[in-house]
Each structure stands twice: as C-alpha cells, then as structure tokens.
N, C-alpha and C. Protein backbone atom coordinates (compact mmCIF):
# COMPACT_ATOMS: atom_id res chain seq x y z
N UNK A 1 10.44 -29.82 -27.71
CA UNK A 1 10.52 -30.29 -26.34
C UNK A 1 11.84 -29.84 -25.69
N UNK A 2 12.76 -29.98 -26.50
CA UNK A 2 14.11 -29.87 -25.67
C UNK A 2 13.99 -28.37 -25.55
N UNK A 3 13.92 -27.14 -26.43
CA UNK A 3 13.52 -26.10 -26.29
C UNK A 3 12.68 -25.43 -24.85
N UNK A 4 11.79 -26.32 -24.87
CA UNK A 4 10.79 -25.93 -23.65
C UNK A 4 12.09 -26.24 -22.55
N UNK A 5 12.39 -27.21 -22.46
CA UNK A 5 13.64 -27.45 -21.16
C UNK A 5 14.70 -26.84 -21.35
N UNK A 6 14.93 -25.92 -21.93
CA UNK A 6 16.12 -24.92 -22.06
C UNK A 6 15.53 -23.74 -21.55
N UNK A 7 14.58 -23.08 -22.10
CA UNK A 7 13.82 -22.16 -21.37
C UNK A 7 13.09 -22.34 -19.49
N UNK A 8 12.50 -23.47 -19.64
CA UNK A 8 12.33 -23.94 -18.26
C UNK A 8 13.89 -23.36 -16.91
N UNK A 9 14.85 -23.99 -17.64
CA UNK A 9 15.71 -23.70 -17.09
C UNK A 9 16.44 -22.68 -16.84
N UNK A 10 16.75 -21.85 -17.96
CA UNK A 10 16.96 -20.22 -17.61
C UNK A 10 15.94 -19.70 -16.62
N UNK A 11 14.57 -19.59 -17.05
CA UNK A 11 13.81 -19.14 -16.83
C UNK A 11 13.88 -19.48 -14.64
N UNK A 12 14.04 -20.62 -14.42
CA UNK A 12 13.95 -21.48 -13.19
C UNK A 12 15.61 -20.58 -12.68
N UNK A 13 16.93 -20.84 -12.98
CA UNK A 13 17.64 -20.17 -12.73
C UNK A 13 17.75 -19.03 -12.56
N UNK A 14 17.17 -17.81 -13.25
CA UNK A 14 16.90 -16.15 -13.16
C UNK A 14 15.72 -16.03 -11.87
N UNK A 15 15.35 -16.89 -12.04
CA UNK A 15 14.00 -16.28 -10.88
C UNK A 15 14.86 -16.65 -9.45
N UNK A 16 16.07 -17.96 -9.41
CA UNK A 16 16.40 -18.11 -8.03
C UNK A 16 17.40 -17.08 -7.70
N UNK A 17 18.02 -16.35 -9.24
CA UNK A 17 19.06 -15.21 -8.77
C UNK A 17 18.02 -14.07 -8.28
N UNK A 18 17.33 -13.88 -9.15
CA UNK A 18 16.70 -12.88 -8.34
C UNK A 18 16.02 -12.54 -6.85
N UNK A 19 15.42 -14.00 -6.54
CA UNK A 19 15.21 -13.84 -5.09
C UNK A 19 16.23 -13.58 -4.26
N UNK A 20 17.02 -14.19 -5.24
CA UNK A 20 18.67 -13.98 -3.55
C UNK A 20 19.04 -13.16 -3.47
N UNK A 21 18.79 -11.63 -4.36
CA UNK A 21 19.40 -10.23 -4.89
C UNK A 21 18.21 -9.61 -4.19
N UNK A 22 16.90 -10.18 -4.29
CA UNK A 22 15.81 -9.20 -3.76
C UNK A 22 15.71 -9.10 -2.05
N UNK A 23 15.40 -7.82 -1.51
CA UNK A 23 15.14 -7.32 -0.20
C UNK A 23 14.08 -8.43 0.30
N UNK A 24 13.72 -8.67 1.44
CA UNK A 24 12.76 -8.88 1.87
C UNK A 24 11.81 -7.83 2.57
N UNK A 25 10.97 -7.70 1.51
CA UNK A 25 9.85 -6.26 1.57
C UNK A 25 8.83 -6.80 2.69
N UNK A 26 8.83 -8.09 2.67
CA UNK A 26 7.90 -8.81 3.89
C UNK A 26 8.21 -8.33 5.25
N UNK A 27 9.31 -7.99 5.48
CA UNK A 27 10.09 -8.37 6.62
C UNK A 27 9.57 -7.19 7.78
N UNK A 28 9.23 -6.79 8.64
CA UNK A 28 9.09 -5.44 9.18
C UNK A 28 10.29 -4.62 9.69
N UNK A 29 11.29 -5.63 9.91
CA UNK A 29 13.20 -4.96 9.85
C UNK A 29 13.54 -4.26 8.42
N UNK A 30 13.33 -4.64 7.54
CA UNK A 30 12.98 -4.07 6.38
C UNK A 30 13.22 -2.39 6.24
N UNK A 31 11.49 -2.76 6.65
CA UNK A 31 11.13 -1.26 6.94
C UNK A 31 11.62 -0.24 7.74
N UNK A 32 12.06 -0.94 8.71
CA UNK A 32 12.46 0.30 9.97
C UNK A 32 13.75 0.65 9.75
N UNK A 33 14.89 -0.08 9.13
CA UNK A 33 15.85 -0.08 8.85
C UNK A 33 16.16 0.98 7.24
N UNK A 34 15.03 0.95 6.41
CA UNK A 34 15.01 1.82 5.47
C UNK A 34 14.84 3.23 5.89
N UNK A 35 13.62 3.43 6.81
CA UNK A 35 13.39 4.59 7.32
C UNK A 35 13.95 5.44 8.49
N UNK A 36 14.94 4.31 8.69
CA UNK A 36 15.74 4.95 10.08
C UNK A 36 16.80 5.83 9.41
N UNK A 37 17.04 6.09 7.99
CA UNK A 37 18.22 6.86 7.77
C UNK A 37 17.95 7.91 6.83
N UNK A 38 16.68 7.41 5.37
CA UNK A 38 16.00 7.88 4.49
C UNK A 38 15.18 9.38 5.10
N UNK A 39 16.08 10.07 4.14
CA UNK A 39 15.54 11.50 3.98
C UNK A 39 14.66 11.73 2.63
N UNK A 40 13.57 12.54 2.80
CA UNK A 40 12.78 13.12 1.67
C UNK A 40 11.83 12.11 1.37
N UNK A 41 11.42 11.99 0.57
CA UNK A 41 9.85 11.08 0.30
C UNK A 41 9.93 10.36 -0.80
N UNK A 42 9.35 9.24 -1.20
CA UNK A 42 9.38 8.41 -2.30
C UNK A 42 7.96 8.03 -2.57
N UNK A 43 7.53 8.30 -3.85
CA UNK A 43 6.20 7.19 -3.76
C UNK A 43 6.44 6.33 -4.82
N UNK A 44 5.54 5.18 -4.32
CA UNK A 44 5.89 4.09 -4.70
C UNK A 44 5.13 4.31 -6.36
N UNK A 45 5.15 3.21 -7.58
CA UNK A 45 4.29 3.35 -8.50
C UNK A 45 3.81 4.64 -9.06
N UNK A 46 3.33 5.41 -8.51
CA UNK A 46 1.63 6.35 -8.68
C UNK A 46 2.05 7.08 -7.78
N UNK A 47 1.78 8.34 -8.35
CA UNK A 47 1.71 9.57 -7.70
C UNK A 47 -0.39 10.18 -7.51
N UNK A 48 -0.25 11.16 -6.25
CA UNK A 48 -1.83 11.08 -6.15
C UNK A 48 -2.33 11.95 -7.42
N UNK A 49 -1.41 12.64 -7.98
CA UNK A 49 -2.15 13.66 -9.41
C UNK A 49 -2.12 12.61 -10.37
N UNK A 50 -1.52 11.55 -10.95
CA UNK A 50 -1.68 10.88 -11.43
C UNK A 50 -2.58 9.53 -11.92
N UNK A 51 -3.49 9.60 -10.47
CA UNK A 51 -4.60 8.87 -9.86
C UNK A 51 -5.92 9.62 -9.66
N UNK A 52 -5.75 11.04 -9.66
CA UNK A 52 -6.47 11.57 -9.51
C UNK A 52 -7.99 11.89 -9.93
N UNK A 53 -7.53 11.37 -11.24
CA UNK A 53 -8.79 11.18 -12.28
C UNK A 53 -9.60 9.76 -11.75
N UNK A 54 -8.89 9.05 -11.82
CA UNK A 54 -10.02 7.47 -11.58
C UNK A 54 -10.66 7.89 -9.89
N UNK A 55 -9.81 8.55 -8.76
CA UNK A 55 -10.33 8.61 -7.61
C UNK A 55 -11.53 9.68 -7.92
N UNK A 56 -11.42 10.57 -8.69
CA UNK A 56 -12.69 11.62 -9.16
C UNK A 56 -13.76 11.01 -9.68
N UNK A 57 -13.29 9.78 -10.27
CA UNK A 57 -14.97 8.59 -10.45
C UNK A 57 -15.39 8.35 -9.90
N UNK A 58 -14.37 7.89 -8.38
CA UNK A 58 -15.43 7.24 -7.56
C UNK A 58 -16.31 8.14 -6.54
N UNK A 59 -16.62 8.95 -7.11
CA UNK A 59 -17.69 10.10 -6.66
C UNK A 59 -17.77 10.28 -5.06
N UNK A 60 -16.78 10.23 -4.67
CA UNK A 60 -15.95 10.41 -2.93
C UNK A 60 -16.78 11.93 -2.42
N UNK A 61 -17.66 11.72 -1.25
CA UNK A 61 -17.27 12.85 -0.34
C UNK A 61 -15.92 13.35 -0.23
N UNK A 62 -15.63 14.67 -0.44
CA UNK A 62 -14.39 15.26 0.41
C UNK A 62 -14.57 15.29 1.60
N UNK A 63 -15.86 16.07 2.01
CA UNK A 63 -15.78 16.06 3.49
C UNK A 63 -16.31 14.83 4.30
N UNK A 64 -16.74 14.15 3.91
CA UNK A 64 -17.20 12.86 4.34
C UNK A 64 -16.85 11.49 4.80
N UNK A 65 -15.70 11.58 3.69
CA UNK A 65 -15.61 10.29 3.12
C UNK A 65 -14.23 9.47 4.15
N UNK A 66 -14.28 8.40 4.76
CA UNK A 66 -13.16 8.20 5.54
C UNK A 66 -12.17 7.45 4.56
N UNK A 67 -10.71 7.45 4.73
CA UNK A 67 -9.86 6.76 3.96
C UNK A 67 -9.10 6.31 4.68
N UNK A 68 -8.81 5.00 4.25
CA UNK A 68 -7.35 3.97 4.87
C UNK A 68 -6.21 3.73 3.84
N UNK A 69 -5.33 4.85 3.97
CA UNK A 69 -4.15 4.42 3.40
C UNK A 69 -2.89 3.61 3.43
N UNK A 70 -3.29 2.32 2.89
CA UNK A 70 -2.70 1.26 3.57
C UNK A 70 -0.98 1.16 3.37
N UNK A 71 -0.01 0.94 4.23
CA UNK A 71 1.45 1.47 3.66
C UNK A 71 1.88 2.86 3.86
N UNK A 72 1.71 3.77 3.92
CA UNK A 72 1.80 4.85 3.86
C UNK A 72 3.02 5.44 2.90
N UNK A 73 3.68 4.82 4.00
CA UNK A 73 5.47 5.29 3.69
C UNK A 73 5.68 6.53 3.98
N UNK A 74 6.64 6.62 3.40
CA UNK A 74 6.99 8.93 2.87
C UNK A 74 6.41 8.91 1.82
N UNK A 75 5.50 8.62 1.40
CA UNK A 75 4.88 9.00 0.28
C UNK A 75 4.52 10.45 0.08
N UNK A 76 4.56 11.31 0.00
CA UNK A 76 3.35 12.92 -0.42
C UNK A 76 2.05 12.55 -0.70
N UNK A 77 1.65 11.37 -0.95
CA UNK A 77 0.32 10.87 -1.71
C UNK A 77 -1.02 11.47 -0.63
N UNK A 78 -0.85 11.12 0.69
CA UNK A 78 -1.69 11.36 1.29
C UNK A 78 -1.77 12.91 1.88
N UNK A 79 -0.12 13.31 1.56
CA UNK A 79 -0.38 15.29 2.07
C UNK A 79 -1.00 15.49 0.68
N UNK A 80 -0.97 15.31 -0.53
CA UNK A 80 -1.21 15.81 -2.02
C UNK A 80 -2.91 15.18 -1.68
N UNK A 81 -3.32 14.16 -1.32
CA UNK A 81 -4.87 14.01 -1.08
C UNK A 81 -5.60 15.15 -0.04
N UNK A 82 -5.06 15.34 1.13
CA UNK A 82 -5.67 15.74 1.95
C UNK A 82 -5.46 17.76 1.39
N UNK A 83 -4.56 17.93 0.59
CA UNK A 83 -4.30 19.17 0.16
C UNK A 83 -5.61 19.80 -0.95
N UNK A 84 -6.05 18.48 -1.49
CA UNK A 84 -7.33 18.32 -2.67
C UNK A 84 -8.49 18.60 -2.01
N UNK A 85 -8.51 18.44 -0.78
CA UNK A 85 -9.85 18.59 0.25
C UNK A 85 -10.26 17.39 0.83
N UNK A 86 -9.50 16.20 0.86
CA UNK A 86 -9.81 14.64 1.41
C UNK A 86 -9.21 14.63 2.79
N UNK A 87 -9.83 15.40 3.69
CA UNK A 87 -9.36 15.51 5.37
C UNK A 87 -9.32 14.30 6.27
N UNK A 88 -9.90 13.69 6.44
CA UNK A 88 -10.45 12.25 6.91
C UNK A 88 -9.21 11.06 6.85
N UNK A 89 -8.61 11.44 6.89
CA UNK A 89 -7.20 10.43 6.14
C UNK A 89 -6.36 8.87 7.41
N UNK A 90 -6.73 8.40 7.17
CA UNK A 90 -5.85 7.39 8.21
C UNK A 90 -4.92 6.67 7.78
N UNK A 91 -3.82 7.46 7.89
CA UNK A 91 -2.53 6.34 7.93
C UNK A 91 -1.77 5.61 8.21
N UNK A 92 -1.49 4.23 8.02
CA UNK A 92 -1.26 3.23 8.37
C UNK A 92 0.50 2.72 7.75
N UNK A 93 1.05 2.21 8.65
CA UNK A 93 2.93 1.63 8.61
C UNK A 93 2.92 1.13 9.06
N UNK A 94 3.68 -0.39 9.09
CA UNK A 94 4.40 -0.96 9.85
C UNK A 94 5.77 -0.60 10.99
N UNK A 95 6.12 0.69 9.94
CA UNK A 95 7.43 0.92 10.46
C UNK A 95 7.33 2.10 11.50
N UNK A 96 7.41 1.93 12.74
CA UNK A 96 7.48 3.22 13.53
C UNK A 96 8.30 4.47 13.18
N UNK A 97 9.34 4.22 12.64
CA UNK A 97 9.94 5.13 12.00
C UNK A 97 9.49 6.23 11.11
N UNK A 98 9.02 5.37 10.05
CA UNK A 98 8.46 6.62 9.37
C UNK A 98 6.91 6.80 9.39
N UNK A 99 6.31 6.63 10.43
CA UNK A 99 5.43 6.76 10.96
C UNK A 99 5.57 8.37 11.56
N UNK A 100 6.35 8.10 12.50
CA UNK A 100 6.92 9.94 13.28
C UNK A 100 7.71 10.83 12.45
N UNK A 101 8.38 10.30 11.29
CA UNK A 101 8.38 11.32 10.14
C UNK A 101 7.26 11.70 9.67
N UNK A 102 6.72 10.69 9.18
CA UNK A 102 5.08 11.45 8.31
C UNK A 102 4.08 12.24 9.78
N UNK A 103 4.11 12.05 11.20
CA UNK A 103 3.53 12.47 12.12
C UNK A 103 4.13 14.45 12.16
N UNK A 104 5.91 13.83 11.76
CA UNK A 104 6.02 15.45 12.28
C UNK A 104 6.03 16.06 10.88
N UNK A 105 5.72 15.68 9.89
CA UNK A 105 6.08 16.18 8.23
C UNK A 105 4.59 16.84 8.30
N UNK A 106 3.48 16.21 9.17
CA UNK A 106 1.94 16.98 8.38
C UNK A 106 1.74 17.51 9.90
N UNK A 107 2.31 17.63 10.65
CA UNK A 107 1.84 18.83 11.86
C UNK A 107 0.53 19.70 11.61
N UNK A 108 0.82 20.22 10.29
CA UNK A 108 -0.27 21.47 10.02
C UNK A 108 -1.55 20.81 9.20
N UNK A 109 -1.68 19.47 9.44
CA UNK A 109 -2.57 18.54 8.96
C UNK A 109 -3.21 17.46 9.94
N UNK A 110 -4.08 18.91 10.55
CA UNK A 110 -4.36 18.18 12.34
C UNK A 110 -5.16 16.73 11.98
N UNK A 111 -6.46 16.95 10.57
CA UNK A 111 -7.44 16.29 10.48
C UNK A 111 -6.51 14.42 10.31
N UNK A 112 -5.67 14.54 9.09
CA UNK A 112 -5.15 13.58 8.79
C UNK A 112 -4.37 12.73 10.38
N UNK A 113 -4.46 11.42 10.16
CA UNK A 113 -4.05 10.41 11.21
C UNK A 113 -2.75 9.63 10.85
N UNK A 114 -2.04 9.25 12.02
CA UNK A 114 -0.57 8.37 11.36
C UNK A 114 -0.55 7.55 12.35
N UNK A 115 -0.50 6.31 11.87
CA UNK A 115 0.08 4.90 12.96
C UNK A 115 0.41 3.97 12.75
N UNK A 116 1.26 2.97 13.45
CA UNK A 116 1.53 2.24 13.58
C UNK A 116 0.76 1.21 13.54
N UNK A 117 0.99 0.21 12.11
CA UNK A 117 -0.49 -0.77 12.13
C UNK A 117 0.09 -1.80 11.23
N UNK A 118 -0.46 -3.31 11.88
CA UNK A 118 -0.38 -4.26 10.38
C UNK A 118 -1.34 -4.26 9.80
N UNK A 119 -1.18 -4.09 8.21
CA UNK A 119 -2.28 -4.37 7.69
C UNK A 119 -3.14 -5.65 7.34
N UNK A 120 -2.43 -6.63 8.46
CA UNK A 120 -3.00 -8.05 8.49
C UNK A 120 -3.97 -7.97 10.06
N UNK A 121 -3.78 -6.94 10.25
CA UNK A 121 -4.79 -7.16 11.53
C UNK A 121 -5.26 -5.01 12.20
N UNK A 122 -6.21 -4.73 11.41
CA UNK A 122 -6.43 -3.82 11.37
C UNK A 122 -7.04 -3.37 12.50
N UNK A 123 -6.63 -1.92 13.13
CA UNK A 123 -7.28 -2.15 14.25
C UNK A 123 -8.22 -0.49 14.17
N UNK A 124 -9.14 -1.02 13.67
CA UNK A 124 -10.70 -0.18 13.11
C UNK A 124 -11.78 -0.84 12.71
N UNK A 125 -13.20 -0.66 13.48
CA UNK A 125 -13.95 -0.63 13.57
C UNK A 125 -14.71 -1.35 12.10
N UNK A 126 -15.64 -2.82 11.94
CA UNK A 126 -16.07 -3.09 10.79
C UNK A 126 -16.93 -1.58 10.63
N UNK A 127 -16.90 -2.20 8.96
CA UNK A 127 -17.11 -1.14 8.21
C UNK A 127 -17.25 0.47 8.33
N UNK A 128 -16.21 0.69 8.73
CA UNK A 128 -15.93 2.29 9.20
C UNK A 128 -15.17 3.15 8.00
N UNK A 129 -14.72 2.20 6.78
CA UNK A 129 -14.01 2.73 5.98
C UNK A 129 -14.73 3.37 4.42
N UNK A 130 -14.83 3.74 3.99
CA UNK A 130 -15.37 4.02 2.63
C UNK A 130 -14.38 3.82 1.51
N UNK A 131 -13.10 4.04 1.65
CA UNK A 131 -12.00 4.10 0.53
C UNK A 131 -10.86 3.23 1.02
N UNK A 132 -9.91 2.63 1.02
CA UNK A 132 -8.82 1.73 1.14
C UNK A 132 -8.12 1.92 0.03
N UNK A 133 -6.67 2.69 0.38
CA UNK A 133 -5.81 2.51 -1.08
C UNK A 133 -4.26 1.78 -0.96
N UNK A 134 -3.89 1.20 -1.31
CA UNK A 134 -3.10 -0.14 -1.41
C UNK A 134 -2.05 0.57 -2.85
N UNK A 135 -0.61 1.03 -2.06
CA UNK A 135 0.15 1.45 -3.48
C UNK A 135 1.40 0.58 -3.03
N UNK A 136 1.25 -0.58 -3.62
CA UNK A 136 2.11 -1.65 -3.65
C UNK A 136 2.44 -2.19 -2.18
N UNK A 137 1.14 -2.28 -1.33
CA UNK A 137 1.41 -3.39 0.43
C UNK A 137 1.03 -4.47 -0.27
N UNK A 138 0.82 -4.59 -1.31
CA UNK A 138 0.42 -6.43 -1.65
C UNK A 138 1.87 -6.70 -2.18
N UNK A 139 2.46 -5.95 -3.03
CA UNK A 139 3.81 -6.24 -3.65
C UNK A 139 5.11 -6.71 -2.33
N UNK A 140 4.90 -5.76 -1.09
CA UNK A 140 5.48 -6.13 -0.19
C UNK A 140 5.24 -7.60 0.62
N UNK A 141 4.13 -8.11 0.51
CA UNK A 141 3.62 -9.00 1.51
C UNK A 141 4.09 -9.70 0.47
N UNK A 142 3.89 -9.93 -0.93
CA UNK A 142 4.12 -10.93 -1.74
C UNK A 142 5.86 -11.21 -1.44
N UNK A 143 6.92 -10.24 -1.27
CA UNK A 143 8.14 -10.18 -1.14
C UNK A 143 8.36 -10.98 -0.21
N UNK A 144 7.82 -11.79 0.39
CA UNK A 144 7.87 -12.32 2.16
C UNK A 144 7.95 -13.49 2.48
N UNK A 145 7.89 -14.06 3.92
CA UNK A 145 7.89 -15.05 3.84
C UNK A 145 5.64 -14.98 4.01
N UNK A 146 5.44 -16.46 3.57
CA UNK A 146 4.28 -17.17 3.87
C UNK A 146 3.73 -15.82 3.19
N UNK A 147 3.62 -15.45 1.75
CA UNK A 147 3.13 -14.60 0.88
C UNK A 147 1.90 -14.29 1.19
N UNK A 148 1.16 -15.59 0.17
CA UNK A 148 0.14 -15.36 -0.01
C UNK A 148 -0.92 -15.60 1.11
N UNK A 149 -0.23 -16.02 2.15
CA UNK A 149 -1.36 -16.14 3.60
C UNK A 149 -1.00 -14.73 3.81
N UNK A 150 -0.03 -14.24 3.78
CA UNK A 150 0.12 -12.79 4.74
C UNK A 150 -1.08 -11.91 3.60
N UNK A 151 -1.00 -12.17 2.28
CA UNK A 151 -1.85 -11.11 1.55
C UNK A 151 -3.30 -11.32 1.66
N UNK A 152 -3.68 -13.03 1.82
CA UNK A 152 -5.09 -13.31 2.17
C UNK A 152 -5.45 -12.69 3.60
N UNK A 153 -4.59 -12.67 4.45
CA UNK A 153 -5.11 -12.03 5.43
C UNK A 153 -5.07 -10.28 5.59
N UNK A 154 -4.34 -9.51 5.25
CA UNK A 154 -4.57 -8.22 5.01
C UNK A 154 -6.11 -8.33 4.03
N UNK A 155 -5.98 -9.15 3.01
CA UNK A 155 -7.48 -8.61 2.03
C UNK A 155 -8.63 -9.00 2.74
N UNK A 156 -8.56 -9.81 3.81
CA UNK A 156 -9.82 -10.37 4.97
C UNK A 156 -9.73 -9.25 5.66
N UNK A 157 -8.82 -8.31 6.15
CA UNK A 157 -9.04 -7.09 7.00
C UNK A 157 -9.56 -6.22 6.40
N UNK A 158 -9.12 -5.79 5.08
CA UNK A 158 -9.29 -4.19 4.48
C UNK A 158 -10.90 -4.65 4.04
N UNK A 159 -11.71 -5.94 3.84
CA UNK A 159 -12.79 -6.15 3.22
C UNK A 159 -13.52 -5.78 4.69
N UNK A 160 -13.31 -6.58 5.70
CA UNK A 160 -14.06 -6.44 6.84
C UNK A 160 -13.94 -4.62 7.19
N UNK A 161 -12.83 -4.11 7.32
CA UNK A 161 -13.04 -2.30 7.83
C UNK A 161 -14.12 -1.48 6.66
N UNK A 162 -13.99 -1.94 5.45
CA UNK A 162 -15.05 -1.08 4.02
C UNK A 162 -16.38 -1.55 4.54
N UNK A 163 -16.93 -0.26 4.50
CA UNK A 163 -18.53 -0.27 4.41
C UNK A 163 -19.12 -1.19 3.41
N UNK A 164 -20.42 -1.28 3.57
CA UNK A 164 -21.31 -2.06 2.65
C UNK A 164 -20.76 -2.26 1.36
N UNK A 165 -20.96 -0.88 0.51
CA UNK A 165 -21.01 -0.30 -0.66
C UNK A 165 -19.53 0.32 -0.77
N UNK A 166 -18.67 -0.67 -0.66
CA UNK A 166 -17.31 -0.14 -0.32
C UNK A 166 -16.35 -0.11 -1.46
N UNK A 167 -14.86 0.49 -1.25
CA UNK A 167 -14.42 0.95 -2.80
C UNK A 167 -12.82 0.24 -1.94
N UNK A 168 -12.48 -0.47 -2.64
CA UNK A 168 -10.56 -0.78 -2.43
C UNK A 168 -9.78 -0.27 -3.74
N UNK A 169 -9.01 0.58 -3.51
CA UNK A 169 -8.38 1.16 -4.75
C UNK A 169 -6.89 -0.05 -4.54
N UNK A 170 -6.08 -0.44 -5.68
CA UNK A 170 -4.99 -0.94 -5.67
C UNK A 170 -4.39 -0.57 -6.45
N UNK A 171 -2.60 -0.83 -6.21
CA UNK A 171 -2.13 -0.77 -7.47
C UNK A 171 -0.48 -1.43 -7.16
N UNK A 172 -0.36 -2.41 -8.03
CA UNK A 172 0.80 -2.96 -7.62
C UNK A 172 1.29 -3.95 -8.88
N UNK A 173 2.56 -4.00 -9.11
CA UNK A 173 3.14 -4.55 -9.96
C UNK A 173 2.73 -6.41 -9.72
N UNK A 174 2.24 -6.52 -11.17
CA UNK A 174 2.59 -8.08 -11.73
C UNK A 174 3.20 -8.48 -12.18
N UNK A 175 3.55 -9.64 -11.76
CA UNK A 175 5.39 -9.97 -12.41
C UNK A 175 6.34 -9.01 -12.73
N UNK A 176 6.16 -8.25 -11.69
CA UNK A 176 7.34 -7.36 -12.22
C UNK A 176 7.38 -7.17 -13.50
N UNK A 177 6.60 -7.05 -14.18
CA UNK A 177 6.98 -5.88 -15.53
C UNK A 177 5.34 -5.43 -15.60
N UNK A 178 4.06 -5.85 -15.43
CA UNK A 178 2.75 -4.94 -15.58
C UNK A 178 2.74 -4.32 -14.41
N UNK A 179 2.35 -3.06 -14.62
CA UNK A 179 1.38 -2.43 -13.90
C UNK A 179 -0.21 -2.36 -13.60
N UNK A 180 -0.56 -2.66 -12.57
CA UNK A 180 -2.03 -3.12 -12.44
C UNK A 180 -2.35 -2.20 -11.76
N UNK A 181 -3.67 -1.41 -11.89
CA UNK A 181 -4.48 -0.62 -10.64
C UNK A 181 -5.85 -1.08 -11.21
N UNK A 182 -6.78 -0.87 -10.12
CA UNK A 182 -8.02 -1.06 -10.23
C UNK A 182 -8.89 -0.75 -8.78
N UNK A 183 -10.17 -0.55 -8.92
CA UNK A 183 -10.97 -0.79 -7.94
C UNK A 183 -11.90 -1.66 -7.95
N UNK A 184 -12.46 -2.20 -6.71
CA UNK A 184 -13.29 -3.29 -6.47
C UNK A 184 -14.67 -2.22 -5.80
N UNK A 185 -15.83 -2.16 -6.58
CA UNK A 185 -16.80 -1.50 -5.92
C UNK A 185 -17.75 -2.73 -5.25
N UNK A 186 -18.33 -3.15 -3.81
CA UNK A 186 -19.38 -3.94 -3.99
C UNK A 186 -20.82 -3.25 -3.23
C-alpha cells in the first residue's frame, strides 16, 4: 500500500512538471507563431513512404479518390502523396502561415488544395471525402484546453465529410511513449 502511494505520487508530480514544460499544441497562437519563422519541413511521426504500404491496402483510386489531410503542416507528406499519383488532395491548417508556405511550396501542384480550416468545423460538403489522414491533429487537440470536447468534435466532422464506405487513416502518439496508427473502414 504505502508503495502504491509513493508511486501515485511521483507519478502525479512528473505529469504536473510536464504539463508546465509542454507547449500548448491546442492553442492556434501556437501554430502561427511556429510557422511564422520555421524554415524547411517537418513531418510529424510518419513519413508518406513509410505509410505507404498500409495506404496501398486500402485499394484507393489515384485518380479518383478525394483526400482530407487533416493538419497539414510543412509536412512533404502530401507533395510525396500527390507525387505517387494521389492528385485530389485537400489541405487543411489552422495556421495561415504555413498554409501560404505549403500554397507557394506546391505551385507546380495545381490539382492539390491548401487552406485555412478547423478541423472542428469542416467546411466540405457531407460525405465528399473518401480518405481522411490525421498525423498527430488528435495529439494536438489533446495538448489543449477542453481536450477531449475539441477531439470529439473534429471526429463528429471528419465522420460526417467520409463517404458511406469511408476510410480515416490515424496516427498519433499514446501516452507519449506508443505509437498508434490505424484505419477505421465502415
């Protein structure tokens, strides 16, 4: 017993240092403030060659198939998709900033789309989507304030934009030390 309350307590102490050390990834100042100075590209988790195989399961039109890449960032993920033959591409930021980086970075990538969007309130058409990929916007919303309402409501959007027979790719750290990806086919 006393054991368990020794651990309780580290355990309760490390998690309050860490919030006070951690960014607020929730925040949308956050964002704009990262990308207002940040040169070159980062992806988060997962790179798209690295994913490439499980997205080759889900037996995707290239030319067909519409995608919502939720987060975007500077990622390469979505020039390295649309370079594979996945043209259809809609990208989605909070941050205006690097929104008009990734706008003037794919110039020669008329098909692909870039905007300014929350992903708690999507602004596309029910079920217009076929693919939704999520490379750590849940990890951010979780960083935030009012977490898990901000993440229940992005997952009420990205479900309502997917078609019928729709595919959400994810992938985002648990507890900070697993790595999780998966898809939801329904």
């Amino acid at each position: 017993m006393l054991l368990n309350k020794i651990f309780y307590i580290i355990i309760k102490k490390n998690i309050k240092l860490y919030l006070k050390k951690m960014p607020n990834y929730g925040d949308p100042k956050y964002w704009e403030d990262r990308y207002k100075d940040q040169k070159g590209s980062f992806d988060w988790l997962e790179d798209y060659n690295s994913l490439k195989p499980t997205i080759q399961k889900l037996n995707l039109s290239k030319e067909n198939s519409r995608i919502l890449n939720l987060g975007c960032g500077n990622s390469p993920f979505c020039e390295n998709m649309y370079d594979d033959g996945f043209h259809n591409i809609d990208n989605i930021d909070i941050s205006n900033n690097v929104i008009q980086i990734m706008k003037n970075r794919n110039i020669k990538r008329p098909e692909m789309t870039f905007k300014v969007m929350d992903v708690r309130n999507l602004q596309f058409e029910n079920s217009s989507v076929d693919l939704a990929v999520d490379k750590s916007t849940i990890d951010a919303l979780l960083c935030g304030d009012y977490a898990f309402l901000n993440v229940a409501k992005m997952l009420k959007e990205v479900i309502r934009v997917l078609k019928g027979i729709f595919i959400f790719f994810f992938i985002f750290f648990f507890f900070s030390w697993w790595l999780l990806y998966g898809y939801f086919i329904w």
